[in-house]
PDB file of N, CA and C in Angstrom:
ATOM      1  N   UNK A   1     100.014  15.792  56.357  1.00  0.00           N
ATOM      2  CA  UNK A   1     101.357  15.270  56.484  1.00  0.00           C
ATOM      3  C   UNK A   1     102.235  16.231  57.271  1.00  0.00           C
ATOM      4  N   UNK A   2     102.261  17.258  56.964  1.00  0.00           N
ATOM      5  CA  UNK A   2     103.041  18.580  57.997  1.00  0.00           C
ATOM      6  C   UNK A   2     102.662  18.263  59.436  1.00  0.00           C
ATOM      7  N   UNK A   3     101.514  18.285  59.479  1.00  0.00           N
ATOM      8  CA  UNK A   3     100.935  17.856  61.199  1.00  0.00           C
ATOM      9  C   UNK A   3     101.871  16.710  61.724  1.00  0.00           C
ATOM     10  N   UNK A   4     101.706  15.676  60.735  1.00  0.00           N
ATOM     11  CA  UNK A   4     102.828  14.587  61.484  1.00  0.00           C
ATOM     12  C   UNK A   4     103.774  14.415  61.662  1.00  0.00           C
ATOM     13  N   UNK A   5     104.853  15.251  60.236  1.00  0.00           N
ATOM     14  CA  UNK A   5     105.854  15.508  60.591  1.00  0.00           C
ATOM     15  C   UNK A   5     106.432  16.683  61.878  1.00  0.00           C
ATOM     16  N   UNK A   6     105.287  17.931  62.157  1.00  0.00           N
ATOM     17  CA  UNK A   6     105.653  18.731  63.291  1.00  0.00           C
ATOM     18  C   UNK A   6     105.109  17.744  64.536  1.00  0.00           C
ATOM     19  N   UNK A   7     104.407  17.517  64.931  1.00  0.00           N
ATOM     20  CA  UNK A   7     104.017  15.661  66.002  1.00  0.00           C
ATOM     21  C   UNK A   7     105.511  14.756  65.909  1.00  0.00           C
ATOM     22  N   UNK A   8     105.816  14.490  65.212  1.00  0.00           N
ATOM     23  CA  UNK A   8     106.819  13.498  65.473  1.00  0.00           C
ATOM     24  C   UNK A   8     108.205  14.191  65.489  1.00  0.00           C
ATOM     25  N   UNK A   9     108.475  15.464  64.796  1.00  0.00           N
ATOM     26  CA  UNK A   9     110.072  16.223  65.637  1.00  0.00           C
ATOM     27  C   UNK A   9     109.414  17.022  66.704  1.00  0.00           C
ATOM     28  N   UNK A  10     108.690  17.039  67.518  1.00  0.00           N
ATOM     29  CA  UNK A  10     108.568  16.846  68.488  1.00  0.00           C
ATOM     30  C   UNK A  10     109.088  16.073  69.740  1.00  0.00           C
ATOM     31  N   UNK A  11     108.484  15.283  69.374  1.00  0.00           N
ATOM     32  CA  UNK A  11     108.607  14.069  69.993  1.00  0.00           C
ATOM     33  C   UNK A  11     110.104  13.404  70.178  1.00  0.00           C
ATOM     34  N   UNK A  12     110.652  13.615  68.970  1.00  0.00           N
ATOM     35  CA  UNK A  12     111.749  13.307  67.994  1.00  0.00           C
ATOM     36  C   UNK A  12     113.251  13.940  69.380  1.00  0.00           C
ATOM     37  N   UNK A  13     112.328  15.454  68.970  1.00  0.00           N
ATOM     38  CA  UNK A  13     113.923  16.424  69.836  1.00  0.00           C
ATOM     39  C   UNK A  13     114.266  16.266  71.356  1.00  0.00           C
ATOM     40  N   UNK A  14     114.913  16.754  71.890  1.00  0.00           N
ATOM     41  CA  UNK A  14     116.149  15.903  73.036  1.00  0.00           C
ATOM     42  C   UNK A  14     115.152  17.691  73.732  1.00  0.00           C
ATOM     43  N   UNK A  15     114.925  17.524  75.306  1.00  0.00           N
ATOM     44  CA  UNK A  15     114.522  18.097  76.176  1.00  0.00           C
ATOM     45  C   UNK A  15     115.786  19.377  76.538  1.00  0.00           C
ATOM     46  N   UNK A  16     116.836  19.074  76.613  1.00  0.00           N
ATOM     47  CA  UNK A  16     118.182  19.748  76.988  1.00  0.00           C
ATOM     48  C   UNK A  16     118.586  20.357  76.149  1.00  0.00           C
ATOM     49  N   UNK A  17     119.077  21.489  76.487  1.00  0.00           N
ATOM     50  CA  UNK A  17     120.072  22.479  75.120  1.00  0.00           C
ATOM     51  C   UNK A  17     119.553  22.938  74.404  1.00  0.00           C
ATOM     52  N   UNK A  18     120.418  23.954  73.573  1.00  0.00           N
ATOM     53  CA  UNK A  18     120.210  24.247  72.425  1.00  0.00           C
ATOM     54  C   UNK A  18     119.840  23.824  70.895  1.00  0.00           C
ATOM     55  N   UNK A  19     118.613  23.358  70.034  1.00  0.00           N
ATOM     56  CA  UNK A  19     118.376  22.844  68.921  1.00  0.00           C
ATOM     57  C   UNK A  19     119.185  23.316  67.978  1.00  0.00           C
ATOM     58  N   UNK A  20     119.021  24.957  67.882  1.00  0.00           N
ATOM     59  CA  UNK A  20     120.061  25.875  67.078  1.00  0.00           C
ATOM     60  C   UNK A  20     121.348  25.318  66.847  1.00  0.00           C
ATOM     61  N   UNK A  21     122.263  25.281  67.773  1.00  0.00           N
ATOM     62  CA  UNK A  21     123.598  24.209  67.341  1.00  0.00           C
ATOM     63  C   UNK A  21     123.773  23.047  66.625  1.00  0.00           C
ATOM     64  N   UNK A  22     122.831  22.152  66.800  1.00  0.00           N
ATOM     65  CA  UNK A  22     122.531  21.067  66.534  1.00  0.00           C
ATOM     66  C   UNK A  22     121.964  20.764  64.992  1.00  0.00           C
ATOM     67  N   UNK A  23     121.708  21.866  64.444  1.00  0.00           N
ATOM     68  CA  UNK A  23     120.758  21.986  63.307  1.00  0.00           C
ATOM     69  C   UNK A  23     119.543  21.601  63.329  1.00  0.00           C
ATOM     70  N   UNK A  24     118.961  20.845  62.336  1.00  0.00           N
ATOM     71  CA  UNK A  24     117.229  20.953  62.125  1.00  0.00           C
ATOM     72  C   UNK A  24     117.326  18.995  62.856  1.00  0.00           C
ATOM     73  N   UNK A  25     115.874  18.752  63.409  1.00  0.00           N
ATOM     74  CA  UNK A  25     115.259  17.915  63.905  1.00  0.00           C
ATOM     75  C   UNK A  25     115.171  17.148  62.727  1.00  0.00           C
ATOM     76  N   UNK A  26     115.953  15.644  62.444  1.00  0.00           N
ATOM     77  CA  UNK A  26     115.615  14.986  60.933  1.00  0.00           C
ATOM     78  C   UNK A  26     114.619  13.874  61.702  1.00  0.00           C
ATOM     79  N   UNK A  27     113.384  14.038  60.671  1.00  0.00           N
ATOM     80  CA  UNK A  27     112.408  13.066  60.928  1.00  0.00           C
ATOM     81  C   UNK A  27     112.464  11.584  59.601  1.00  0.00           C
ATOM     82  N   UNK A  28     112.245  10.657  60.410  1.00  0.00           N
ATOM     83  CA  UNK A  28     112.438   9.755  59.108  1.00  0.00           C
ATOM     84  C   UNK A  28     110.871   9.263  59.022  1.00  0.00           C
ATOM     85  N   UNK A  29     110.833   9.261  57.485  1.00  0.00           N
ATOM     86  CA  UNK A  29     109.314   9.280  56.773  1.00  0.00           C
ATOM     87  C   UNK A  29     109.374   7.699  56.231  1.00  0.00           C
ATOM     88  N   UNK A  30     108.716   6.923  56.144  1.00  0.00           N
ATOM     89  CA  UNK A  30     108.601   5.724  55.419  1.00  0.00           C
ATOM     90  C   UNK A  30     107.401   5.430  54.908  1.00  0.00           C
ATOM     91  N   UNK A  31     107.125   5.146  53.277  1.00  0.00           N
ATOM     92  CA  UNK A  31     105.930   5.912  53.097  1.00  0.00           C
ATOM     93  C   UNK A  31     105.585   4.794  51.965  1.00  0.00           C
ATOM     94  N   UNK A  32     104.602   3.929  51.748  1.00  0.00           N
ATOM     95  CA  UNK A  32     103.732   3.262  50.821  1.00  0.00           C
ATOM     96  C   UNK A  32     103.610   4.133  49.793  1.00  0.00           C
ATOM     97  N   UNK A  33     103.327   3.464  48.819  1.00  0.00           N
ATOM     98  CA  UNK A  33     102.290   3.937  47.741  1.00  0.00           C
ATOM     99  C   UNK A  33     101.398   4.558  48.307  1.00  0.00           C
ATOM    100  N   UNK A  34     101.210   6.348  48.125  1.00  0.00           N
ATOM    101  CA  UNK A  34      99.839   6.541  48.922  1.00  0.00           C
ATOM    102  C   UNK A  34      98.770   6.840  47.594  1.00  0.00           C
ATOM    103  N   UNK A  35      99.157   7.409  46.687  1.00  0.00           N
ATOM    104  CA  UNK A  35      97.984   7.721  45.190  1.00  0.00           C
ATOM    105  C   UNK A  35      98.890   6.625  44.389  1.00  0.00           C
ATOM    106  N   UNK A  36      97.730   5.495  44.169  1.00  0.00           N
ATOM    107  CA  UNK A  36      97.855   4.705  43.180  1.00  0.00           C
ATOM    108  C   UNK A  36      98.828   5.049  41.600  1.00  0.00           C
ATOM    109  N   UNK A  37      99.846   5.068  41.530  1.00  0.00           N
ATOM    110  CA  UNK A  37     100.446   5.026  40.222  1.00  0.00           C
ATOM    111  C   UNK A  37     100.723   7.191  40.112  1.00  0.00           C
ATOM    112  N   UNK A  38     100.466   7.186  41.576  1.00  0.00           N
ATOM    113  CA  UNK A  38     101.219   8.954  41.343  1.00  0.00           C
ATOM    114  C   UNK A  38     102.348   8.799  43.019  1.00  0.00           C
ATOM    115  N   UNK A  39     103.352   7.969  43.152  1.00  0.00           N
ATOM    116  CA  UNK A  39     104.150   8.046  44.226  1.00  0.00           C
ATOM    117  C   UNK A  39     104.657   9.874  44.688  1.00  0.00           C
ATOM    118  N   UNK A  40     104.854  10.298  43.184  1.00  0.00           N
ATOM    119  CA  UNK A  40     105.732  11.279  43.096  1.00  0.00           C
ATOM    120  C   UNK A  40     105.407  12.807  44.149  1.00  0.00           C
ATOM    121  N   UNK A  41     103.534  12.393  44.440  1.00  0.00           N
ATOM    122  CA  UNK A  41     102.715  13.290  45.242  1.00  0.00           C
ATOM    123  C   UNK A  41     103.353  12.991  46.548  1.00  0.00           C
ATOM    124  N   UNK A  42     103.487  12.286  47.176  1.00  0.00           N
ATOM    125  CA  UNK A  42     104.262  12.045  48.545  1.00  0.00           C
ATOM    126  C   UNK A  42     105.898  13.509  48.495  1.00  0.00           C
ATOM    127  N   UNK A  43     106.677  12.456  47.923  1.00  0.00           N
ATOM    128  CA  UNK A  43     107.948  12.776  47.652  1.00  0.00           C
ATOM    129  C   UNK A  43     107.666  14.518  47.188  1.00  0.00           C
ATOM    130  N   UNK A  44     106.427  15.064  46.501  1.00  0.00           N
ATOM    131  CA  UNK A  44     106.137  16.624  46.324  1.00  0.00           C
ATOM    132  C   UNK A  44     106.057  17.512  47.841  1.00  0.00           C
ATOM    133  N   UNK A  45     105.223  16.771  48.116  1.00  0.00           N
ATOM    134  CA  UNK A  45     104.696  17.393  49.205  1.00  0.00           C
ATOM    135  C   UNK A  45     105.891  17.368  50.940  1.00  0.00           C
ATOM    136  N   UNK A  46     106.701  16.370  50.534  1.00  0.00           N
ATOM    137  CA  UNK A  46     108.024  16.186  51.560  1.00  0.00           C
ATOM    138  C   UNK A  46     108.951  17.519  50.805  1.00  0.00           C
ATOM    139  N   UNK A  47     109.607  18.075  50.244  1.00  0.00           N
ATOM    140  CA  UNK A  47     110.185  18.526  49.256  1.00  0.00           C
ATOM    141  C   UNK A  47     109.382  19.902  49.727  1.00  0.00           C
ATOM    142  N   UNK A  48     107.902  20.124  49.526  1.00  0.00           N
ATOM    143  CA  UNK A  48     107.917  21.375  50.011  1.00  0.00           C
ATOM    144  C   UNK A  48     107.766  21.576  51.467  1.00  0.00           C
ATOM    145  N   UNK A  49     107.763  20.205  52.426  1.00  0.00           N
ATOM    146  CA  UNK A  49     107.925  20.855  53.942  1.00  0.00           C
ATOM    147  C   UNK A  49     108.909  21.206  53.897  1.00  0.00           C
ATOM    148  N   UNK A  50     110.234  20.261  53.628  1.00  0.00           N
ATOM    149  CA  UNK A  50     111.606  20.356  53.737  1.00  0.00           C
ATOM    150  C   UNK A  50     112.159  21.802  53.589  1.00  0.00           C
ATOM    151  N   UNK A  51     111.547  22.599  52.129  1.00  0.00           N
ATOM    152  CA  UNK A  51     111.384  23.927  51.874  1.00  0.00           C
ATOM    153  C   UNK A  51     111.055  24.934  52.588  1.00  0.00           C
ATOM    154  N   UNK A  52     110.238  24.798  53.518  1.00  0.00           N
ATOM    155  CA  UNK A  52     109.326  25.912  54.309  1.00  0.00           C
ATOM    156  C   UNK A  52     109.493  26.393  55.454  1.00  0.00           C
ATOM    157  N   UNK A  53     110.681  25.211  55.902  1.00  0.00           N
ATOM    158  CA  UNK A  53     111.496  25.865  57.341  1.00  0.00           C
ATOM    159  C   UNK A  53     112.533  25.402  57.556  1.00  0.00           C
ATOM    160  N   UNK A  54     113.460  25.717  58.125  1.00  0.00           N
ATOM    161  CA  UNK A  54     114.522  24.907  58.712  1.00  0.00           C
ATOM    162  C   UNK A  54     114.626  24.379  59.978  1.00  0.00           C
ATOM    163  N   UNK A  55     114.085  24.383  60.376  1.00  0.00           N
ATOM    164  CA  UNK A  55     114.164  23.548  62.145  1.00  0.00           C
ATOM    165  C   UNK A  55     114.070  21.956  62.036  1.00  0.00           C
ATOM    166  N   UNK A  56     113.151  21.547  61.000  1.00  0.00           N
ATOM    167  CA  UNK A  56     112.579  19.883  60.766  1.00  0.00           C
ATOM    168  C   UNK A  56     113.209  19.653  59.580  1.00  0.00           C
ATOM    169  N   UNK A  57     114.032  18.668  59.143  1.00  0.00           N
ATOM    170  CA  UNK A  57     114.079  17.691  57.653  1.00  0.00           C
ATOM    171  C   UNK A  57     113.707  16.542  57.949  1.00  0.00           C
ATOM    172  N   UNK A  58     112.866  16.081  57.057  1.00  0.00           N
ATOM    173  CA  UNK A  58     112.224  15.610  56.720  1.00  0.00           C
ATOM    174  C   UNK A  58     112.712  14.754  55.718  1.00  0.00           C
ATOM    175  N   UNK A  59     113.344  12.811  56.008  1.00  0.00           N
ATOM    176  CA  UNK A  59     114.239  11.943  54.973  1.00  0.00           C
ATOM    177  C   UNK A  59     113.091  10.915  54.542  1.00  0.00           C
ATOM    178  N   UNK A  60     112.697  10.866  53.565  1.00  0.00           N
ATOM    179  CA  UNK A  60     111.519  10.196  52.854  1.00  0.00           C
ATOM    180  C   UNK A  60     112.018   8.826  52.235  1.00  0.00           C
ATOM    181  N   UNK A  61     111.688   7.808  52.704  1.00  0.00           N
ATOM    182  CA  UNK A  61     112.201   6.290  51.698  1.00  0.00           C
ATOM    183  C   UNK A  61     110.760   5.915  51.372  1.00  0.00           C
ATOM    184  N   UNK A  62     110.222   6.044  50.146  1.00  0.00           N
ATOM    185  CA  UNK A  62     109.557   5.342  49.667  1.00  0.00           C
ATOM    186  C   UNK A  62     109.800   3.710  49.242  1.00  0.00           C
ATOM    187  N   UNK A  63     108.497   3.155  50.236  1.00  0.00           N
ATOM    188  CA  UNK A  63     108.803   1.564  49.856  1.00  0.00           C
ATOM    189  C   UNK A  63     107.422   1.268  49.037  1.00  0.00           C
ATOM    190  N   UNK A  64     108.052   0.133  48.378  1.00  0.00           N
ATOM    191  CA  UNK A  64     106.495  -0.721  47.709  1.00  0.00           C
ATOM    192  C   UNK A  64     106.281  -1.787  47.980  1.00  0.00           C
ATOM    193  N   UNK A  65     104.884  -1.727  47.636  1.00  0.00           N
ATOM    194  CA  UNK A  65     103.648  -2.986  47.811  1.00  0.00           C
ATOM    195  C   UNK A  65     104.631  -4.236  48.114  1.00  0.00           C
ATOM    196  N   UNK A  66     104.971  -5.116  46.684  1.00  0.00           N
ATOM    197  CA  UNK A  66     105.456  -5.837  47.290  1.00  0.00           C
ATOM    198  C   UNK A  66     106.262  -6.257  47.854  1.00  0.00           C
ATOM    199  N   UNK A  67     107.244  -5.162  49.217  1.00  0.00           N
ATOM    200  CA  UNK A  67     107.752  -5.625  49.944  1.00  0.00           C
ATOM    201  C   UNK A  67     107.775  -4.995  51.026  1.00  0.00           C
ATOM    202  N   UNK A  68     107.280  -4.598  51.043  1.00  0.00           N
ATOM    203  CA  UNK A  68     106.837  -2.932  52.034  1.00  0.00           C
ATOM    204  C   UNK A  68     106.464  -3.343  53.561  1.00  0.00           C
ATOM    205  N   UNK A  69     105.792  -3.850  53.696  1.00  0.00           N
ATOM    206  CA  UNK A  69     105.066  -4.170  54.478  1.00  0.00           C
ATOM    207  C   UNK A  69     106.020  -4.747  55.645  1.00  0.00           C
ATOM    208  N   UNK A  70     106.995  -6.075  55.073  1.00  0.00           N
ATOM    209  CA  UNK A  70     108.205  -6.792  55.437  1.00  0.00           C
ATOM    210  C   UNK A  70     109.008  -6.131  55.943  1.00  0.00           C
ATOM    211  N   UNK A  71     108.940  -4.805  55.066  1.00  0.00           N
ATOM    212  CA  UNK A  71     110.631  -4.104  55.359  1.00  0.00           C
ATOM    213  C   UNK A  71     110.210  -3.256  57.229  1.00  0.00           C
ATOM    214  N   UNK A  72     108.975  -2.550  56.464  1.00  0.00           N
ATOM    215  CA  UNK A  72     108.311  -2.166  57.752  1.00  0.00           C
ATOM    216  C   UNK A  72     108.585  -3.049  59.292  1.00  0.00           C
ATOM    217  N   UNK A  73     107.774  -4.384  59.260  1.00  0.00           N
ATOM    218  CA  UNK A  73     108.266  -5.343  59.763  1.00  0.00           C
ATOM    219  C   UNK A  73     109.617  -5.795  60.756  1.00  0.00           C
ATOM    220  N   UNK A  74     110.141  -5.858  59.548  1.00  0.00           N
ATOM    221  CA  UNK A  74     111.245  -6.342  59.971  1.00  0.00           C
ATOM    222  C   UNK A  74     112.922  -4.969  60.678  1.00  0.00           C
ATOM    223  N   UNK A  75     112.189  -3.913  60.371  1.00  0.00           N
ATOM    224  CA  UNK A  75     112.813  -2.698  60.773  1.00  0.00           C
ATOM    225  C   UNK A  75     112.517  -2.528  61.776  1.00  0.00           C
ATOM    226  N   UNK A  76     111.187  -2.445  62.468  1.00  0.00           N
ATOM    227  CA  UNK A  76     110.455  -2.084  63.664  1.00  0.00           C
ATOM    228  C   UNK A  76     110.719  -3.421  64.449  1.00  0.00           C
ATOM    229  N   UNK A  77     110.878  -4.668  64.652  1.00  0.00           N
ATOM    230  CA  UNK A  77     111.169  -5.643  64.920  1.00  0.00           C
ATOM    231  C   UNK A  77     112.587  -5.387  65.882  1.00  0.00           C
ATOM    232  N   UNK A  78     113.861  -4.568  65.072  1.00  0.00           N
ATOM    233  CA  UNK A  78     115.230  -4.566  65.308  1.00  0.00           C
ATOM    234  C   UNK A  78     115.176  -2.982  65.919  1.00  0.00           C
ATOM    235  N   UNK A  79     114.246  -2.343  66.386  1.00  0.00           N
ATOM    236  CA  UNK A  79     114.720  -1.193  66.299  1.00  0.00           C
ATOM    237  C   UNK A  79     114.907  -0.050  65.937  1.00  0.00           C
ATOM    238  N   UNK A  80     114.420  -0.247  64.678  1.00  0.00           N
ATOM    239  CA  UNK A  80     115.203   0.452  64.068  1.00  0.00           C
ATOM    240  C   UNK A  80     114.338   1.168  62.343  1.00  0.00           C
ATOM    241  N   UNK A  81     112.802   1.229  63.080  1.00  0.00           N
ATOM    242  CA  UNK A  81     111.806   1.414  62.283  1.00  0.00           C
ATOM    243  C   UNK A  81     112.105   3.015  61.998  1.00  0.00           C
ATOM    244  N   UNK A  82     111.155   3.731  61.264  1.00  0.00           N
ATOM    245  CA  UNK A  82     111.234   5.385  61.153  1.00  0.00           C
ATOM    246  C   UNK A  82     110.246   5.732  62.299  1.00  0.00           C
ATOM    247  N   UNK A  83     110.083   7.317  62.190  1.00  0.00           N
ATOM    248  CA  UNK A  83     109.405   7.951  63.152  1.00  0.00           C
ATOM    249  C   UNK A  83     108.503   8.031  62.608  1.00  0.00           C
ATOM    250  N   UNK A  84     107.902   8.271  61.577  1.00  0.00           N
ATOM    251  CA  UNK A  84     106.384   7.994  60.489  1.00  0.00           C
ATOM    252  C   UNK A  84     106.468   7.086  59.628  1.00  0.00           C
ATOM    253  N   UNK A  85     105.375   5.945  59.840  1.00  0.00           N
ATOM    254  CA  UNK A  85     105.051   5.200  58.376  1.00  0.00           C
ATOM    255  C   UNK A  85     103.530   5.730  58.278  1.00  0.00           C
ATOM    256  N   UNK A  86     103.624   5.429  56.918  1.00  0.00           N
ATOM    257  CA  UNK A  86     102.226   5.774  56.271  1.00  0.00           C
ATOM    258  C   UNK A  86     102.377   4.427  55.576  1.00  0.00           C
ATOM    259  N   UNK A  87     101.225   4.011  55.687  1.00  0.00           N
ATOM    260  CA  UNK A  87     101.135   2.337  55.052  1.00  0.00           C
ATOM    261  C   UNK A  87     100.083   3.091  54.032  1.00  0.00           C
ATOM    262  N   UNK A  88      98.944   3.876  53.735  1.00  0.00           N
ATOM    263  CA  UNK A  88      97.663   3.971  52.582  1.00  0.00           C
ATOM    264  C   UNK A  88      96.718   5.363  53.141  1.00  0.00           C
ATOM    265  N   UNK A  89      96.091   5.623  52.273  1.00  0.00           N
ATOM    266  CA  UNK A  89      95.075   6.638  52.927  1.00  0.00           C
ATOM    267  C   UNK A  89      93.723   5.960  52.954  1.00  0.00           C
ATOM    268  N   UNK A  90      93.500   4.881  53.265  1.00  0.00           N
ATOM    269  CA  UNK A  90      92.108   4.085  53.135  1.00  0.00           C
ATOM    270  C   UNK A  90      91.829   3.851  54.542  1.00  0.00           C
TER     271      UNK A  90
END
Protein backbone atom coordinates (compact mmCIF):
# COMPACT_ATOMS: atom_id res chain seq x y z
CA UNK A 1 0.00 0.00 0.00
CA UNK A 2 2.94 2.64 0.67
CA UNK A 3 4.17 1.77 -2.93
CA UNK A 4 0.84 3.07 -4.18
CA UNK A 5 0.37 5.67 -2.21
CA UNK A 6 4.27 7.01 -3.08
CA UNK A 7 3.12 6.00 -7.22
CA UNK A 8 0.16 8.02 -7.04
CA UNK A 9 1.60 11.50 -5.08
CA UNK A 10 3.69 11.28 -7.61
CA UNK A 11 1.82 11.41 -10.15
CA UNK A 12 -0.57 13.42 -7.99
CA UNK A 13 2.17 16.60 -7.56
CA UNK A 14 2.24 19.73 -9.94
CA UNK A 15 5.85 19.76 -12.02
CA UNK A 16 6.46 23.68 -11.00
CA UNK A 17 7.56 25.17 -7.67
CA UNK A 18 8.04 24.60 -4.53
CA UNK A 19 6.06 21.40 -2.68
CA UNK A 20 7.48 22.76 0.72
CA UNK A 21 5.04 25.82 0.65
CA UNK A 22 2.32 24.03 -0.39
CA UNK A 23 2.45 21.37 2.32
CA UNK A 24 2.19 17.54 1.93
CA UNK A 25 0.82 15.89 -1.49
CA UNK A 26 -2.97 14.64 -0.22
CA UNK A 27 -3.66 11.39 -1.92
CA UNK A 28 -7.24 10.20 -1.89
CA UNK A 29 -7.58 6.40 -0.94
CA UNK A 30 -10.97 4.67 -1.61
CA UNK A 31 -10.86 1.40 -0.24
CA UNK A 32 -13.35 -1.89 -0.09
CA UNK A 33 -13.48 -4.23 2.46
CA UNK A 34 -10.01 -5.61 2.02
CA UNK A 35 -9.82 -8.48 5.25
CA UNK A 36 -13.17 -9.84 5.54
CA UNK A 37 -14.81 -8.50 8.87
CA UNK A 38 -11.19 -6.74 9.92
CA UNK A 39 -11.80 -3.14 7.82
CA UNK A 40 -9.90 -1.58 10.67
CA UNK A 41 -6.40 -3.22 8.99
CA UNK A 42 -6.71 -0.79 6.01
CA UNK A 43 -7.55 2.37 8.06
CA UNK A 44 -4.14 0.86 10.49
CA UNK A 45 -1.93 0.73 8.02
CA UNK A 46 -3.12 4.44 6.33
CA UNK A 47 -2.62 5.95 9.92
CA UNK A 48 0.86 4.63 10.00
CA UNK A 49 1.88 5.99 6.43
CA UNK A 50 0.24 9.21 7.33
CA UNK A 51 2.72 8.90 10.49
CA UNK A 52 6.00 8.24 8.80
CA UNK A 53 6.44 11.34 6.77
CA UNK A 54 5.19 14.45 5.95
CA UNK A 55 5.41 15.17 2.31
CA UNK A 56 2.18 12.61 1.39
CA UNK A 57 -1.37 12.47 3.42
CA UNK A 58 -2.97 10.09 2.77
CA UNK A 59 -7.45 10.69 3.09
CA UNK A 60 -8.94 7.13 3.38
CA UNK A 61 -13.00 6.69 2.75
CA UNK A 62 -13.77 3.36 3.35
CA UNK A 63 -16.77 2.12 1.26
CA UNK A 64 -18.86 -1.16 1.43
CA UNK A 65 -19.92 -4.10 -0.43
CA UNK A 66 -23.16 -3.10 -0.83
CA UNK A 67 -22.68 0.01 -2.39
CA UNK A 68 -19.26 0.39 -3.17
CA UNK A 69 -18.87 -0.54 -6.27
CA UNK A 70 -21.77 2.25 -7.48
CA UNK A 71 -20.20 4.89 -5.55
CA UNK A 72 -16.89 3.96 -7.29
CA UNK A 73 -18.88 4.14 -10.47
CA UNK A 74 -20.60 6.78 -10.33
CA UNK A 75 -17.60 9.11 -8.93
CA UNK A 76 -15.24 8.12 -11.72
CA UNK A 77 -18.09 8.65 -14.24
CA UNK A 78 -18.26 12.68 -13.02
CA UNK A 79 -14.78 13.14 -12.44
CA UNK A 80 -14.34 13.03 -9.67
CA UNK A 81 -13.13 9.42 -8.59
CA UNK A 82 -9.91 9.13 -5.95
CA UNK A 83 -6.35 8.62 -6.94
CA UNK A 84 -6.39 4.88 -5.44
CA UNK A 85 -9.21 2.42 -5.28
CA UNK A 86 -8.64 -0.84 -3.96
CA UNK A 87 -11.76 -2.86 -4.79
CA UNK A 88 -10.20 -6.67 -2.84
CA UNK A 89 -6.94 -8.48 -2.57
CA UNK A 90 -8.17 -11.54 -4.69
Amino acid sequence: LASAFALAASACASGGGSSESAGPTTVTFWSMPYWIGQDTKVKALVDEFNASQGKVKVELTLLEWKDGRDKIKQAVAAGKGPDVWLMNNG
